[in-house]
Each structure stands twice: as C-alpha cells, then as structure tokens.
C-alpha atoms as a PDB file:
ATOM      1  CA  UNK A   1       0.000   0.000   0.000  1.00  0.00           C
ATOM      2  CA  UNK A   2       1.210   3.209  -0.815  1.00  0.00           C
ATOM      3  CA  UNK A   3       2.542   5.195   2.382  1.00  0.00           C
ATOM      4  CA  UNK A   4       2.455   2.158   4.401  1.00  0.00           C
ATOM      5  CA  UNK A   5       6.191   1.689   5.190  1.00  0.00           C
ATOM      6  CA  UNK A   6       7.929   0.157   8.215  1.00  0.00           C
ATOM      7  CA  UNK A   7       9.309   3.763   8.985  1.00  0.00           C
ATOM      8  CA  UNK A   8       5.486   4.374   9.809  1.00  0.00           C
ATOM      9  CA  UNK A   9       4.583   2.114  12.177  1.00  0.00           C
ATOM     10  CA  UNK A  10       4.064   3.485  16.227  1.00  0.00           C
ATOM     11  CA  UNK A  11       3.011   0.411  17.510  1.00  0.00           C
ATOM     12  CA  UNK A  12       3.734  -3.107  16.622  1.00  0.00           C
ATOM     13  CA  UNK A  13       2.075  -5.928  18.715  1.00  0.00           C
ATOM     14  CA  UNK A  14       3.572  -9.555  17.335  1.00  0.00           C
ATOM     15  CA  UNK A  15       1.994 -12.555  17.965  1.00  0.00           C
ATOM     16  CA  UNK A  16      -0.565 -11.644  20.984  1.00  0.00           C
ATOM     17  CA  UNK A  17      -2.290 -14.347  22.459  1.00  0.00           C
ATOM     18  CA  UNK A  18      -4.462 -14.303  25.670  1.00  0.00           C
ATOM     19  CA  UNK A  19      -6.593 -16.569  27.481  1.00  0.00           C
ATOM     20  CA  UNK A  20      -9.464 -16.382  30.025  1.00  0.00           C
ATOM     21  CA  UNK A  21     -10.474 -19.603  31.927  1.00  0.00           C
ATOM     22  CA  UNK A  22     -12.212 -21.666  29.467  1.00  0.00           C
ATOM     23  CA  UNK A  23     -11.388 -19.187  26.532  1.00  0.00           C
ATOM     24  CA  UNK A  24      -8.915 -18.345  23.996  1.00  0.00           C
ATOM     25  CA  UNK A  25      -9.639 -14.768  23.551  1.00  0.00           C
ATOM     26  CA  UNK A  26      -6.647 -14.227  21.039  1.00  0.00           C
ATOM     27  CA  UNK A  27      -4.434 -16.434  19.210  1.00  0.00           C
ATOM     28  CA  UNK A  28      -0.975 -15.203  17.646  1.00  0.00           C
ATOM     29  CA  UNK A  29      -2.277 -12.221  16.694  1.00  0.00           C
ATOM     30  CA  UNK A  30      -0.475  -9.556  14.443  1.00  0.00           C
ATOM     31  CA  UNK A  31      -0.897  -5.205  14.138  1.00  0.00           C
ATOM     32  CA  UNK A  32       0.510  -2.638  13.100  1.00  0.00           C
ATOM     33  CA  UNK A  33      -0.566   0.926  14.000  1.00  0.00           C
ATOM     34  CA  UNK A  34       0.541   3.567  11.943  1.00  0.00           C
ATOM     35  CA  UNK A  35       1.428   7.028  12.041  1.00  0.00           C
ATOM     36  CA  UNK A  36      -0.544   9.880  10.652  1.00  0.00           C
ATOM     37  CA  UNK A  37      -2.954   7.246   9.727  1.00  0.00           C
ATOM     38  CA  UNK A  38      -6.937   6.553  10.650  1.00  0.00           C
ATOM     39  CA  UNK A  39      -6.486   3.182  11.895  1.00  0.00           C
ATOM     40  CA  UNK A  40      -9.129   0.479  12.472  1.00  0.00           C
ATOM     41  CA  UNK A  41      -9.649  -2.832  14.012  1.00  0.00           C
ATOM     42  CA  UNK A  42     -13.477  -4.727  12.994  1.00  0.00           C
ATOM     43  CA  UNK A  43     -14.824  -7.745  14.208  1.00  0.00           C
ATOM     44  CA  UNK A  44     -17.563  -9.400  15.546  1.00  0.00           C
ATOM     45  CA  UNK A  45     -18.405  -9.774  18.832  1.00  0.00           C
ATOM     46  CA  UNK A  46     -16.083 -11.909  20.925  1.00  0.00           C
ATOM     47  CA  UNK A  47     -13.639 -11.635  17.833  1.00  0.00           C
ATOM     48  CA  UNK A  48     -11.093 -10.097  20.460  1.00  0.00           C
ATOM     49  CA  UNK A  49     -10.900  -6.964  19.729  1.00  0.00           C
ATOM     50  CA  UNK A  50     -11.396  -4.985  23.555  1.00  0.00           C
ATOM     51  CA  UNK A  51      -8.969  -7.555  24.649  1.00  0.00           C
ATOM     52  CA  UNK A  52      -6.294  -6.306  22.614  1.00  0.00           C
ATOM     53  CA  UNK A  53      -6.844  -2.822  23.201  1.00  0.00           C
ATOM     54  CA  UNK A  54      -6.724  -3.338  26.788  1.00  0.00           C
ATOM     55  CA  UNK A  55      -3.534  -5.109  25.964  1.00  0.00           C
ATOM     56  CA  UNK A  56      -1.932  -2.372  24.045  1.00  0.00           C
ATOM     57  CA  UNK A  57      -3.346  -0.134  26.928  1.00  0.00           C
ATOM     58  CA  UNK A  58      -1.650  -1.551  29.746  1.00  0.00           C
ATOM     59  CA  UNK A  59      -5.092  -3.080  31.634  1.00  0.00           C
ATOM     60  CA  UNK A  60      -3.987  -6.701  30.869  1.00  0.00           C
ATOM     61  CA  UNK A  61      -0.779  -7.452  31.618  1.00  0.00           C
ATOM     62  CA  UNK A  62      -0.605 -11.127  31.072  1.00  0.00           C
ATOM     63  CA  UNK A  63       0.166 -12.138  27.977  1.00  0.00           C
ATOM     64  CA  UNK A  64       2.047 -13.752  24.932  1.00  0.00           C
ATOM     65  CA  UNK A  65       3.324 -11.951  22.698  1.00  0.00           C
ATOM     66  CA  UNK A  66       5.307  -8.980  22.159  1.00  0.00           C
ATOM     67  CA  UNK A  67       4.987  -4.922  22.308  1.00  0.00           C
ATOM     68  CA  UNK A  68       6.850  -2.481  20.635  1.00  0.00           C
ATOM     69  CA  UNK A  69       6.498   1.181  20.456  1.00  0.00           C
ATOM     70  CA  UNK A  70       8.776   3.213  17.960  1.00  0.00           C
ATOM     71  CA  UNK A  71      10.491  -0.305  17.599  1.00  0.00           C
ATOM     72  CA  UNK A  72      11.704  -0.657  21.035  1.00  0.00           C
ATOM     73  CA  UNK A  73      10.053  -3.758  23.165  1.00  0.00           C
ATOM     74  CA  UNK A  74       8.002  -2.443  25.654  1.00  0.00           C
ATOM     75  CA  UNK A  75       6.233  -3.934  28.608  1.00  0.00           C
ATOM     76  CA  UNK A  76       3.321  -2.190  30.334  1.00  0.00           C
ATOM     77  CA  UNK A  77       2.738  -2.903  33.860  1.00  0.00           C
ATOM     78  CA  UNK A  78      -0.205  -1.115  34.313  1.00  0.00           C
ATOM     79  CA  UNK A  79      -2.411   1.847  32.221  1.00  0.00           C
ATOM     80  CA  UNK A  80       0.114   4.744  34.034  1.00  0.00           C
ATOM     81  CA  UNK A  81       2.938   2.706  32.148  1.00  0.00           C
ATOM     82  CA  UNK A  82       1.061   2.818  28.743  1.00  0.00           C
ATOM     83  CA  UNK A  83      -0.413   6.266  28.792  1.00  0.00           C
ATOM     84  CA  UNK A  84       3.400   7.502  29.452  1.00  0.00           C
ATOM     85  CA  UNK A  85       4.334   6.710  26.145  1.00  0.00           C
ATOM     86  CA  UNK A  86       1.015   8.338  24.308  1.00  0.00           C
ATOM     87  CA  UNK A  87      -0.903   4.778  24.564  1.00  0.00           C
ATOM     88  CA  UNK A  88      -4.438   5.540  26.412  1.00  0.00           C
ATOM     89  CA  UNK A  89      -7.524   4.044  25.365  1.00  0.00           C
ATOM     90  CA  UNK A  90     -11.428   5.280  26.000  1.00  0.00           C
ATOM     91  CA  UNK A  91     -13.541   2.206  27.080  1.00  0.00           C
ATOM     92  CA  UNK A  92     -16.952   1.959  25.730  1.00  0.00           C
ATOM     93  CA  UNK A  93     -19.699   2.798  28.082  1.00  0.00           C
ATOM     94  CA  UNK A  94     -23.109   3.318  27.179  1.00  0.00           C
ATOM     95  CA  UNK A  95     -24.605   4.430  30.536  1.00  0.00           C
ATOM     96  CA  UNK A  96     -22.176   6.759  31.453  1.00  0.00           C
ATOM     97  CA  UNK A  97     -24.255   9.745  31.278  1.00  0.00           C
ATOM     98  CA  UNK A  98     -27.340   8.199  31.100  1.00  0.00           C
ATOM     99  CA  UNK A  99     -29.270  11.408  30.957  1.00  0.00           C
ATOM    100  CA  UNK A 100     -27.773  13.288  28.195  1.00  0.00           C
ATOM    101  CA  UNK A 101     -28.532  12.486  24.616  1.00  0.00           C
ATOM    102  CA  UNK A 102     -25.792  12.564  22.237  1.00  0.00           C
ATOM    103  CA  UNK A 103     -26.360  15.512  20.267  1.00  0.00           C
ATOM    104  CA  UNK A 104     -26.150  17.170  23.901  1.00  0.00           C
ATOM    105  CA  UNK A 105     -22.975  14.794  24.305  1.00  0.00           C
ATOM    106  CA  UNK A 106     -21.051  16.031  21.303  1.00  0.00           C
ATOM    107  CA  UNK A 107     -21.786  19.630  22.021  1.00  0.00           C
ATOM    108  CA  UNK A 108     -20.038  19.853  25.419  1.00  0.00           C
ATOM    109  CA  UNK A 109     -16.774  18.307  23.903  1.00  0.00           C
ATOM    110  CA  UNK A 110     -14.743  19.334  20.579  1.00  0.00           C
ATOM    111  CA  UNK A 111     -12.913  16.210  21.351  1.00  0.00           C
ATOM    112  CA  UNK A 112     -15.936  14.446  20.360  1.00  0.00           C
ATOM    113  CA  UNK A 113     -17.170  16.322  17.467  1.00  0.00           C
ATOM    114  CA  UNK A 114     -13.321  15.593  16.098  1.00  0.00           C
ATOM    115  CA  UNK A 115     -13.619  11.942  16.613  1.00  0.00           C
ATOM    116  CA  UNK A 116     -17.156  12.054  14.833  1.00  0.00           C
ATOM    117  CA  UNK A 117     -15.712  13.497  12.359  1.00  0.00           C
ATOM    118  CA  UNK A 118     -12.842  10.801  11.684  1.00  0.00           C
ATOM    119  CA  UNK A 119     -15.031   8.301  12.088  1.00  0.00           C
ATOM    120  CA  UNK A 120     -17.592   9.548   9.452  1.00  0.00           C
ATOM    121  CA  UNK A 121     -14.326   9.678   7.056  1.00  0.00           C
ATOM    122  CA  UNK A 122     -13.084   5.987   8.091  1.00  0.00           C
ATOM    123  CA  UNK A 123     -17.142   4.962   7.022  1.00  0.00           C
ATOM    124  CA  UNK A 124     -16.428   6.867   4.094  1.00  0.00           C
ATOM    125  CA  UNK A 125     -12.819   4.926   3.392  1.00  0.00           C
ATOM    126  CA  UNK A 126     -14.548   2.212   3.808  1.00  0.00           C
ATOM    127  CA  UNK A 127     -17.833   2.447   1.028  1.00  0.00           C
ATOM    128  CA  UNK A 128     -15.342   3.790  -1.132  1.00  0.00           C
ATOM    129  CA  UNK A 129     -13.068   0.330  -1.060  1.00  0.00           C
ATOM    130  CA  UNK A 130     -16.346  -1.890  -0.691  1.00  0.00           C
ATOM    131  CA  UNK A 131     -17.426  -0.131  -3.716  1.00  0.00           C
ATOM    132  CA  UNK A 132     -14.356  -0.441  -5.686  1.00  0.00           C
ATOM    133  CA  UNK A 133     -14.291  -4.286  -5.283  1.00  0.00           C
ATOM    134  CA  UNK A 134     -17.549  -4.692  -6.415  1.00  0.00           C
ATOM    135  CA  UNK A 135     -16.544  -2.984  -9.781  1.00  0.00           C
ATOM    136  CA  UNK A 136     -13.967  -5.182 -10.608  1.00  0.00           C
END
C-alpha cells in the first residue's frame, strides 16, 4: 500500500495471544498501527478486539506476545505505564451519562465532534473500497 512503510509504524504488537479460563480470547495475533494514519480494528463480537486494546493499553498485563512502540520492546505494567508513552484508550460505556442524549454529548466536547468526524471519514474509506471491489 502506498505510504504504508515500516518507517510508519508506532506500535507493533507480534503474535498476541491471551486466554481467560475456558477461553482463547486471542491467538498469535499480528498489528501494526501507523502514524498519521486513521487506523481500524473490525470484528464481531467476541472476535477479540477490547482484549487487545486493553492489551496495548496496559489493563492486561498477562500475555504472549510482544509490544513495541517506535520499535523498542516495551512492557506495560499497568495503564500509568502505557499512557506515558502516548498509549491511552477510552472504554466503551453506554450508561455513562445516562441522561444526556448525544447531540447534547457532542456539544459539550470538541474532542468528540473531532472523533465524529474521523469516524464519518473511516465509514467513508470504507464504502469507497467496498465499492471499488464490487466494480472489478
């Protein structure tokens, strides 16, 4: 892909796996987060994808695998460990203000009208390539 380079990549997490009790929740699992980039992880639910966030986050540190940031191995021992290095994640909680709708939501913040607005573009991305593959 063009602008996709090694030199790009912040965050590399090779070969995460995690377990629960009765549960593989990932298996050898591969990403690369890029710089300057919109980037996305989709799945179903229970594909694994909150579990690797957390991972990359620093709230589970239990593991296989490896973490690197800027291509240095890192280890997180908690979120405080993560978050120093720029890593921070926003959990999803739909009752948190349970008496404000969103459009009153996304008024208080500008941080959320900005991530609105990338994630309108990433839908956008998205159509565009779903759209291209059905022309060919």
């Amino acid at each position: 892909m063009k602008g996709f380079t090694t030199d790009n990549v912040v965050i590399e997490a090779r070969k995460i796996s995690k377990h629960f009790p009765g549960v593989r929740a990932l298996h050898e699992v591969d990403l690369n987060v890029y710089a300057g980039k919109v980037n996305a992880v989709v799945g179903e639910n229970g594909a694994g994808k909150s579990t690797l966030m957390n991972i990359l986050s620093g709230v589970y540190t239990e593991y296989d695998g490896e973490l690197l940031f800027n291509g240095q191995k890192v280890v997180f021992k908690d979120t405080t460990d993560a978050r120093q290095v720029g890593i921070s994640i926003i959990h999803q909680e739909l009752q948190l203000v349970p008496n404000m709708s969103i459009l009153v939501l996304l008024n208080v913040s500008p941080f959320w009208q900005q991530v609105i607005k990338g994630l309108v573009i990433l839908l956008a991305v998205i159509i565009d390539k779903i759209q291209k593959k059905k022309e060919i």
